[in-house]
C-alpha atoms as a PDB file:
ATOM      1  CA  UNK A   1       0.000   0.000   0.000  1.00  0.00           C
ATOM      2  CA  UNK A   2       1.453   3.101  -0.866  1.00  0.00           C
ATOM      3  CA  UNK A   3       0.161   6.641   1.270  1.00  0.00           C
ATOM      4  CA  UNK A   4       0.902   8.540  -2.175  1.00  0.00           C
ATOM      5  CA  UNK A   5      -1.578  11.410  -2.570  1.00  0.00           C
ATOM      6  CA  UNK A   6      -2.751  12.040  -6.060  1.00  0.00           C
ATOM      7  CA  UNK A   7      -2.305  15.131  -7.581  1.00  0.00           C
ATOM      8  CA  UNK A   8      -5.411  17.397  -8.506  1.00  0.00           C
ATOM      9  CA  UNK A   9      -5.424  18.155 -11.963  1.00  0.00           C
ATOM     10  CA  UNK A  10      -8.069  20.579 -11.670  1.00  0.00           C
ATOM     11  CA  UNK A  11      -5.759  22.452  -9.026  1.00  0.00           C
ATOM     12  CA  UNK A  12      -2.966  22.175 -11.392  1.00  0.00           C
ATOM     13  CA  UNK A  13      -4.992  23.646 -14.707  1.00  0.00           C
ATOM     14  CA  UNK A  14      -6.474  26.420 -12.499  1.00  0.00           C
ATOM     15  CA  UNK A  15      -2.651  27.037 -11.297  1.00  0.00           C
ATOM     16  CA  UNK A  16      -1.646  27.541 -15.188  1.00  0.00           C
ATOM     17  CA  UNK A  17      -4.616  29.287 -16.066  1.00  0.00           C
ATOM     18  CA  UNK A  18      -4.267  32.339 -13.632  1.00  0.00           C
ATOM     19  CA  UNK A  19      -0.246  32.437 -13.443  1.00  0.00           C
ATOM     20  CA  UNK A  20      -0.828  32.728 -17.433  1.00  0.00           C
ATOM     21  CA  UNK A  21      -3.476  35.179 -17.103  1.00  0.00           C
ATOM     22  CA  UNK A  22      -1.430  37.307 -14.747  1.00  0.00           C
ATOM     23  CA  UNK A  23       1.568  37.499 -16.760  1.00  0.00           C
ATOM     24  CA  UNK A  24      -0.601  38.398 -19.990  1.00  0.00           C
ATOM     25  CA  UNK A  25      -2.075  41.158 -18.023  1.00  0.00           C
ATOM     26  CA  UNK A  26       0.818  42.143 -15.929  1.00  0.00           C
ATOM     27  CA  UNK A  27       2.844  42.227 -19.302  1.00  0.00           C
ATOM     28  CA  UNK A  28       0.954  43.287 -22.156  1.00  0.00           C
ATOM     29  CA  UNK A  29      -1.383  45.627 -23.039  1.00  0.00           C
ATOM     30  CA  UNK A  30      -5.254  45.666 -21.526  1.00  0.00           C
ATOM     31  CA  UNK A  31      -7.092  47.641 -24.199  1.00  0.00           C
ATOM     32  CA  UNK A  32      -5.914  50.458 -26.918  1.00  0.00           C
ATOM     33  CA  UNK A  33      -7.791  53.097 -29.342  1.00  0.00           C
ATOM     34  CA  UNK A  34      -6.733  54.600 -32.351  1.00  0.00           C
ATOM     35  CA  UNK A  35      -6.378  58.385 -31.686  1.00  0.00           C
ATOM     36  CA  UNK A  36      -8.059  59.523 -35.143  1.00  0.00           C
ATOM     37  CA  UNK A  37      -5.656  57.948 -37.869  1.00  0.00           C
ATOM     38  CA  UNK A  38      -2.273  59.291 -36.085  1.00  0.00           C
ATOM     39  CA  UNK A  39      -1.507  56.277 -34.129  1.00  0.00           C
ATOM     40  CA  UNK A  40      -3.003  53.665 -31.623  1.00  0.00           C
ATOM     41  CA  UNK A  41      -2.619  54.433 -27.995  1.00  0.00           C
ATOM     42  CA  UNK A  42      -2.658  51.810 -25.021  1.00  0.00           C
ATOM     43  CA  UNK A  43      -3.729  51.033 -21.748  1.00  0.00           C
ATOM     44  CA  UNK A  44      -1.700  48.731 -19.396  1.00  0.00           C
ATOM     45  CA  UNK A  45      -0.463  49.107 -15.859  1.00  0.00           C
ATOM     46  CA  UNK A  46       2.654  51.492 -16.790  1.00  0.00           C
ATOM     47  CA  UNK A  47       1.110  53.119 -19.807  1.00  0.00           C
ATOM     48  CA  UNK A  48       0.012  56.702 -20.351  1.00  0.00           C
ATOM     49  CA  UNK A  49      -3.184  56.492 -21.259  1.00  0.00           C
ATOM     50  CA  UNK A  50      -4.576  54.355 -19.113  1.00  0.00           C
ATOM     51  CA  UNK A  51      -8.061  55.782 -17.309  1.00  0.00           C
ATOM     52  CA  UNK A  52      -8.423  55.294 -13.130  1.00  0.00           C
ATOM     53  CA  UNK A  53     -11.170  53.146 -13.732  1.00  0.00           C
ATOM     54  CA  UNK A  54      -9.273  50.485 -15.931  1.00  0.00           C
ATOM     55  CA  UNK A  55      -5.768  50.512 -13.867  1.00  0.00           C
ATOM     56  CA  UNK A  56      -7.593  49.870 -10.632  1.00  0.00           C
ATOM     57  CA  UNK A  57      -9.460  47.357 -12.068  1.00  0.00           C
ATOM     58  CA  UNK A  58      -6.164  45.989 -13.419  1.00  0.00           C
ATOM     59  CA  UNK A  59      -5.136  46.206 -10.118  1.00  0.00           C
ATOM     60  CA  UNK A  60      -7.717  44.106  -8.269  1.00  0.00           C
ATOM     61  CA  UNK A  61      -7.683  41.139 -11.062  1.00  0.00           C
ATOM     62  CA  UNK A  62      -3.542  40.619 -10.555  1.00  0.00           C
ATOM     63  CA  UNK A  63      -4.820  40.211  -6.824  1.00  0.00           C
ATOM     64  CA  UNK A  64      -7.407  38.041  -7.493  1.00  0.00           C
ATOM     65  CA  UNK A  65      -5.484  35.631  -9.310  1.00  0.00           C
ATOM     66  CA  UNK A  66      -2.511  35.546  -6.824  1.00  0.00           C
ATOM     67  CA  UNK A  67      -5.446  34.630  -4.299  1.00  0.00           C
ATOM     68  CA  UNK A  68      -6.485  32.217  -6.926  1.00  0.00           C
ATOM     69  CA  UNK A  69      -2.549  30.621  -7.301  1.00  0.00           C
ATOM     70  CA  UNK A  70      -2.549  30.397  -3.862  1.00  0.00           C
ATOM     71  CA  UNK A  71      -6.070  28.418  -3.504  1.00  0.00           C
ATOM     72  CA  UNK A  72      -4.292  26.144  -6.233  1.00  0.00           C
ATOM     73  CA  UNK A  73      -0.789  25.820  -4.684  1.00  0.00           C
ATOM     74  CA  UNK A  74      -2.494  25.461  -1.462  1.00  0.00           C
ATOM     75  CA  UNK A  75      -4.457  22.322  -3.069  1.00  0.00           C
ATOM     76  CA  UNK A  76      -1.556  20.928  -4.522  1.00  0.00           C
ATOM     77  CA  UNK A  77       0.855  20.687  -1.695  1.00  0.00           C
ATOM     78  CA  UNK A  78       1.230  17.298   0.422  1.00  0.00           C
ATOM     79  CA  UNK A  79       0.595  19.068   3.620  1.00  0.00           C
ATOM     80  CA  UNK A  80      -1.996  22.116   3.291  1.00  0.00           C
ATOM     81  CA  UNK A  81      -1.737  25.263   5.189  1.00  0.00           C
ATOM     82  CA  UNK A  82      -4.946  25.802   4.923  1.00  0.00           C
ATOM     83  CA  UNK A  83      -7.463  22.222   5.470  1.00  0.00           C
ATOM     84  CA  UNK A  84     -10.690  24.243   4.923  1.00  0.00           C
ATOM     85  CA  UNK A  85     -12.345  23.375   1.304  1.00  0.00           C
ATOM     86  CA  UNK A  86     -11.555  26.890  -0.361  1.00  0.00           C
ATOM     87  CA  UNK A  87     -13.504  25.768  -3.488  1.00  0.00           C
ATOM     88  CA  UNK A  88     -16.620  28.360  -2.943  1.00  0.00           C
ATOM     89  CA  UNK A  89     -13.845  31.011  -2.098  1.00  0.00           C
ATOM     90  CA  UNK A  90     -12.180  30.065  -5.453  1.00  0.00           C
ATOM     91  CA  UNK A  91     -15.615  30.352  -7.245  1.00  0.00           C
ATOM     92  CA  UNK A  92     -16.233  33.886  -5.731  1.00  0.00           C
ATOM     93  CA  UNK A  93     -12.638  34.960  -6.567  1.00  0.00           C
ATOM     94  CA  UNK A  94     -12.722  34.098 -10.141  1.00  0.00           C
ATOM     95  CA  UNK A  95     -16.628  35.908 -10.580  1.00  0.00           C
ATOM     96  CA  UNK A  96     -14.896  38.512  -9.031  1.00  0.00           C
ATOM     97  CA  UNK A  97     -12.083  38.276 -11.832  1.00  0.00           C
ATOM     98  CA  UNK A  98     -14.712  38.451 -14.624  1.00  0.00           C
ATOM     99  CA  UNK A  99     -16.685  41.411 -12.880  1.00  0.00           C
ATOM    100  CA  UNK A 100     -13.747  43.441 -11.993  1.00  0.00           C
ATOM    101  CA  UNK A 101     -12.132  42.694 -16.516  1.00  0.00           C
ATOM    102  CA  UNK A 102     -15.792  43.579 -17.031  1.00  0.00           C
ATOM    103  CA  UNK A 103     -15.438  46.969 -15.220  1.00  0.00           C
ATOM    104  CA  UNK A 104     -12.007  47.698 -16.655  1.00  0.00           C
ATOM    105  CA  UNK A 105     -12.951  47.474 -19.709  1.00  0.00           C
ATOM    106  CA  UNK A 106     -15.976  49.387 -19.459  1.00  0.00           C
ATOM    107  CA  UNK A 107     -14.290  52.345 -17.894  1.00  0.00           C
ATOM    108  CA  UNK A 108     -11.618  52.619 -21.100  1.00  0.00           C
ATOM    109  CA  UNK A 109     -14.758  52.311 -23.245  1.00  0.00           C
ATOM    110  CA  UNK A 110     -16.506  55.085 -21.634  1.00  0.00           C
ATOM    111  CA  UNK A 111     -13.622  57.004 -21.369  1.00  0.00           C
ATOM    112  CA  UNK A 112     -12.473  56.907 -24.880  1.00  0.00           C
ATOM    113  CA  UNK A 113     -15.806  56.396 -26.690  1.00  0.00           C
ATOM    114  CA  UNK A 114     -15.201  58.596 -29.261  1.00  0.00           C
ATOM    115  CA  UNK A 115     -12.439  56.652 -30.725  1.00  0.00           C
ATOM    116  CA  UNK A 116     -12.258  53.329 -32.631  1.00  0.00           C
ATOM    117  CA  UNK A 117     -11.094  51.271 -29.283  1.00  0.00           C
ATOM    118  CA  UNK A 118     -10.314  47.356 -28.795  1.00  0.00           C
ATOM    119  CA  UNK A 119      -9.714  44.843 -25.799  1.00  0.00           C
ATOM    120  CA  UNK A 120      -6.384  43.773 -26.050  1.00  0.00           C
ATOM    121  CA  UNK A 121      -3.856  40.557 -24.917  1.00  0.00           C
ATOM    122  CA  UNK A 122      -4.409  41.366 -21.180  1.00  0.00           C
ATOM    123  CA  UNK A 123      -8.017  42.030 -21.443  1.00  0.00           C
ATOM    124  CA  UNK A 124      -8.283  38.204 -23.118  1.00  0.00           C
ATOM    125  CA  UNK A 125      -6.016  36.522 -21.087  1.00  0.00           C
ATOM    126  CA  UNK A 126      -7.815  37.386 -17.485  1.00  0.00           C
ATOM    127  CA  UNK A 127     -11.476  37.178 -18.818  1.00  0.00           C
ATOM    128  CA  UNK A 128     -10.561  33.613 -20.205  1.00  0.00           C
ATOM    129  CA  UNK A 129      -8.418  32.862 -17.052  1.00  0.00           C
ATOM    130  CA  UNK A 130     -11.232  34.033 -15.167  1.00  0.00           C
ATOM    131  CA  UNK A 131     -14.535  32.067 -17.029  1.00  0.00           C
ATOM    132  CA  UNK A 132     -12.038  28.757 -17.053  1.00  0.00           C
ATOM    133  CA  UNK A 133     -11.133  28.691 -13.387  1.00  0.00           C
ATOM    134  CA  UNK A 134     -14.529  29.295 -12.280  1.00  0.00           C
ATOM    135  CA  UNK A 135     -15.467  26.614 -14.266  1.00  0.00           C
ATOM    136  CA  UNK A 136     -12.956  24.404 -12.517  1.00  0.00           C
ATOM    137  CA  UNK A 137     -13.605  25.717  -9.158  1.00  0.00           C
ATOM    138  CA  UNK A 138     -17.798  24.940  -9.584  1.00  0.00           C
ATOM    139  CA  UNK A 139     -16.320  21.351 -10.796  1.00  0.00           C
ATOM    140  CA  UNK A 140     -14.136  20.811  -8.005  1.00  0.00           C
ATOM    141  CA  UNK A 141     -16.891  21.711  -5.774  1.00  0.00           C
ATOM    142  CA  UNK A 142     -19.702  19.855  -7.389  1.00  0.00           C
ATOM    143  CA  UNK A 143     -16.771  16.490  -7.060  1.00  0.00           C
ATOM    144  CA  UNK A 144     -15.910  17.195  -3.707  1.00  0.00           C
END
């Protein structure tokens, strides 16, 4: 008999998805515009024309998924730290991932609705990161 524990590999897929979705937003670019035919501007953490609205937001979702890496890491290692089932907090943390891309992006729309604008890498990557892990949390609690 061996006392081997098995490896989650919901734990481990919701690990990839949000270190990958925080280093897409972290890294690149969350939305841009086109400032009337003389060049496309950005928004990201460091760049100039990001609004309040979207760089808080920006803010809150790299938070959310390191709270998310640790729920995963926490799962994943042979003695947790924490014992309590932190699926339902997972669940929560990635709706709050989608709400808070969802209010990013909506305050660089509003703010720059007079240009041609688009979501960018960032925008994609913690949207997706957050719709997948939810899904994966909700499983992981519906198996439990």
């Amino acid at each position: 008999m061996s006392s081997e524990r098995n490896i989650d590999p919901f734990a481990v897929m919701i690990l990839v998805l949000s270190v990958i979705g925080l280093i897409l937003l972290a890294a690149l670019d969350f939305a841009a515009f086109d400032l009337n035919g003389s060049g496309t501007r950005w928004s990201c953490l460091s760049c100039e024309y990001s609004t309040t609205g979207d760089i808080i937001a920006q803010v809150v979702i790299l938070i959310l998924l390191i709270l998310q890496i640790v729920i995963a890491l926490n799962e994943l290692l042979p003695k947790r730290l924490i014992e309590k089932d932190l699926n339902l907090i997972g669940m929560i943390l990635a709706c709050l991932t989608i709400l808070f891309v969802i209010i990013g992006i909506a305050s660089f729309g509003i703010e720059y609705s007079e240009y041609y604008w688009w979501p960018e890498t960032g925008f994609y990557g913690a949207i997706i990161a957050g719709i997948l892990n939810l899904a994966l949390f909700f499983l992981k609690f519906k198996n439990r």
